[in-house]
N, C-alpha and C. Protein backbone atom coordinates (compact mmCIF):
# COMPACT_ATOMS: atom_id res chain seq x y z
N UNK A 1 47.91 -5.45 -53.07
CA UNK A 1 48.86 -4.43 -53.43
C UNK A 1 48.89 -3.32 -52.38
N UNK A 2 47.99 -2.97 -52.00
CA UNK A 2 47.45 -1.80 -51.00
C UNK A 2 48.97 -2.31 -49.44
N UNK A 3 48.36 -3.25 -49.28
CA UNK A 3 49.30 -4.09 -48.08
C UNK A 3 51.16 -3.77 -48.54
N UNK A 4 51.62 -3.43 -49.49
CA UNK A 4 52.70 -3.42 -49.75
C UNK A 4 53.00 -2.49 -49.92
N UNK A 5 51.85 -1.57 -50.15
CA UNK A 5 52.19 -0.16 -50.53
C UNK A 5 52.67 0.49 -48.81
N UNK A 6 51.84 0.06 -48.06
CA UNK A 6 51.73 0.89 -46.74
C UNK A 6 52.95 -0.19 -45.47
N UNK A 7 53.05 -1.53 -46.09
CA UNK A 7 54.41 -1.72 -45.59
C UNK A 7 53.73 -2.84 -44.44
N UNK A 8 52.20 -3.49 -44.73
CA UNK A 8 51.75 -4.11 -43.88
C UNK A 8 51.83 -5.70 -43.76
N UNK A 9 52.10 -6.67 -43.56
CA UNK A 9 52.16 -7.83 -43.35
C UNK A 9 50.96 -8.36 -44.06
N UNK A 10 50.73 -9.30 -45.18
CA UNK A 10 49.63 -9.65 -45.80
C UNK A 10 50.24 -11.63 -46.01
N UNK A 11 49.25 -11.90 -46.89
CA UNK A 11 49.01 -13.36 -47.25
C UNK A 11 47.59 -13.84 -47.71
N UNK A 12 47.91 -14.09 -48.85
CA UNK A 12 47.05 -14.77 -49.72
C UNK A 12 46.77 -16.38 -50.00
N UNK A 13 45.70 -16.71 -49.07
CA UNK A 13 45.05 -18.33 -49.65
C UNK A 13 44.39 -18.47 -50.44
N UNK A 14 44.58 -19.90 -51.41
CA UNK A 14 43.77 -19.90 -52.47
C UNK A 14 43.20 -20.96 -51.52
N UNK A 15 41.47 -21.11 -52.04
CA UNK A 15 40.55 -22.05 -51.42
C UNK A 15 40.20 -22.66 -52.02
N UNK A 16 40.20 -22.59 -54.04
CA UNK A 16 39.40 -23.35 -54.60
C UNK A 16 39.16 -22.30 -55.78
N UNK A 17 37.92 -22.67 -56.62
CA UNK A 17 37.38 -22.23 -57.97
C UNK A 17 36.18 -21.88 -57.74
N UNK A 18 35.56 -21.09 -58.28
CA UNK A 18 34.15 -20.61 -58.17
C UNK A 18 33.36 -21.48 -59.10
N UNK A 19 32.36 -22.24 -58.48
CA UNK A 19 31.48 -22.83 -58.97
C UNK A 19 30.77 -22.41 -60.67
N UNK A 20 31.10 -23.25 -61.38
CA UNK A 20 30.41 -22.87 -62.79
C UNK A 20 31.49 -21.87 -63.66
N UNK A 21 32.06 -21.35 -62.90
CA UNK A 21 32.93 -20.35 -63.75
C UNK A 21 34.61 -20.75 -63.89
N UNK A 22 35.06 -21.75 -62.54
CA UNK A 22 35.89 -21.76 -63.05
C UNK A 22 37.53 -20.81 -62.30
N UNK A 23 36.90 -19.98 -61.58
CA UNK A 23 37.88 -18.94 -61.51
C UNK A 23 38.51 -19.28 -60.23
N UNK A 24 39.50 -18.80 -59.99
CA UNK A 24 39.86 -18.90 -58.53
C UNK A 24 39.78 -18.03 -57.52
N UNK A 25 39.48 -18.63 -56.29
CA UNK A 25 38.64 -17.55 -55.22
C UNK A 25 39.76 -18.32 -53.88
N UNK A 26 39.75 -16.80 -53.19
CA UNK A 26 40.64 -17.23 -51.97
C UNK A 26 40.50 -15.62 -51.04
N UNK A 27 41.46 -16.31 -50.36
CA UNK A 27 41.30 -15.09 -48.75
C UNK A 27 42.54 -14.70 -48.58
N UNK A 28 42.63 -12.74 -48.59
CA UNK A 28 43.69 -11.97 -48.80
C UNK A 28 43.57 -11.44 -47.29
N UNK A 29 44.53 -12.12 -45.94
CA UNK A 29 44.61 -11.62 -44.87
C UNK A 29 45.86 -10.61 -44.65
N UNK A 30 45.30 -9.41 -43.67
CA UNK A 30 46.12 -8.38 -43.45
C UNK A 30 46.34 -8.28 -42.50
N UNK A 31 47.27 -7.58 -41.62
CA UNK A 31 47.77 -7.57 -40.49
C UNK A 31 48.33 -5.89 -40.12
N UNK A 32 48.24 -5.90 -38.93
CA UNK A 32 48.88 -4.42 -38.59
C UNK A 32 50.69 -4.75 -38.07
N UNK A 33 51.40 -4.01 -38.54
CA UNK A 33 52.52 -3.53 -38.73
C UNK A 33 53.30 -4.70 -37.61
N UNK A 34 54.12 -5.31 -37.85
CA UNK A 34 55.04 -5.88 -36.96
C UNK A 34 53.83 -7.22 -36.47
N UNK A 35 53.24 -7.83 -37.06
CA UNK A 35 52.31 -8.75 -36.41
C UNK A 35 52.46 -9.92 -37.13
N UNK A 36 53.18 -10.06 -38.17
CA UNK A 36 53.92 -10.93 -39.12
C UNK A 36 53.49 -12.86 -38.09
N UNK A 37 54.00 -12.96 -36.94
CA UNK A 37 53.66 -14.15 -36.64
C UNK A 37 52.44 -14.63 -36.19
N UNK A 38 51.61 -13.56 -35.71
CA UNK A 38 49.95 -13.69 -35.72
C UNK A 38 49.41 -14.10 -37.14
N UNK A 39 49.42 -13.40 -38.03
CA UNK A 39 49.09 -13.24 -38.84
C UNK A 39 49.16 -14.57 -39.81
N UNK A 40 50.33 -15.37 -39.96
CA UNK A 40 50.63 -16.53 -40.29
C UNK A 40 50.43 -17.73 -39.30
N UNK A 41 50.25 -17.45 -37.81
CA UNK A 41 49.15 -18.68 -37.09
C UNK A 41 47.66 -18.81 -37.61
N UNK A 42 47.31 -17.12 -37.48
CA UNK A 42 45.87 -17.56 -38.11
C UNK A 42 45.33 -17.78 -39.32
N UNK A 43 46.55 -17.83 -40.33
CA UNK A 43 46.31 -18.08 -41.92
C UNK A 43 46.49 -19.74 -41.89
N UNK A 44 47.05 -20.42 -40.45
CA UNK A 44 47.60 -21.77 -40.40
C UNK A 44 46.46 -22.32 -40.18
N UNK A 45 45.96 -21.82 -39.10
CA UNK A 45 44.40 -22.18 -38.70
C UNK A 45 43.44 -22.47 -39.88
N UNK A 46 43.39 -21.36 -40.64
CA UNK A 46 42.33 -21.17 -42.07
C UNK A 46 42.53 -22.30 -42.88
N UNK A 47 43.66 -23.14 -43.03
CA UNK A 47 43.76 -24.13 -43.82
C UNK A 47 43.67 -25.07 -43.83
């Protein structure tokens, strides 16, 4: 939310469930202002 508030380029991966519980756990990447295609190479990479 923070990322939208200030107008920053974000993206959220889910990776999976947390062991025993069940829940879902993932990686909330941020980016500085206008970096929108970095930001989605290296979320490409992560997956």
């Amino acid at each position: 939310m923070l990322a939208n508030l200030a107008g920053l380029p974000a993206i959220a991966i889910p990776t999976g469930t947390a062991e025993g519980s069940h829940l879902p756990v993932g990686y909330q990447l941020m980016a500085d202002l206008w970096c929108e295609e970095e930001l989605l190479a290296f979320a490409q990479r992560v997956i």
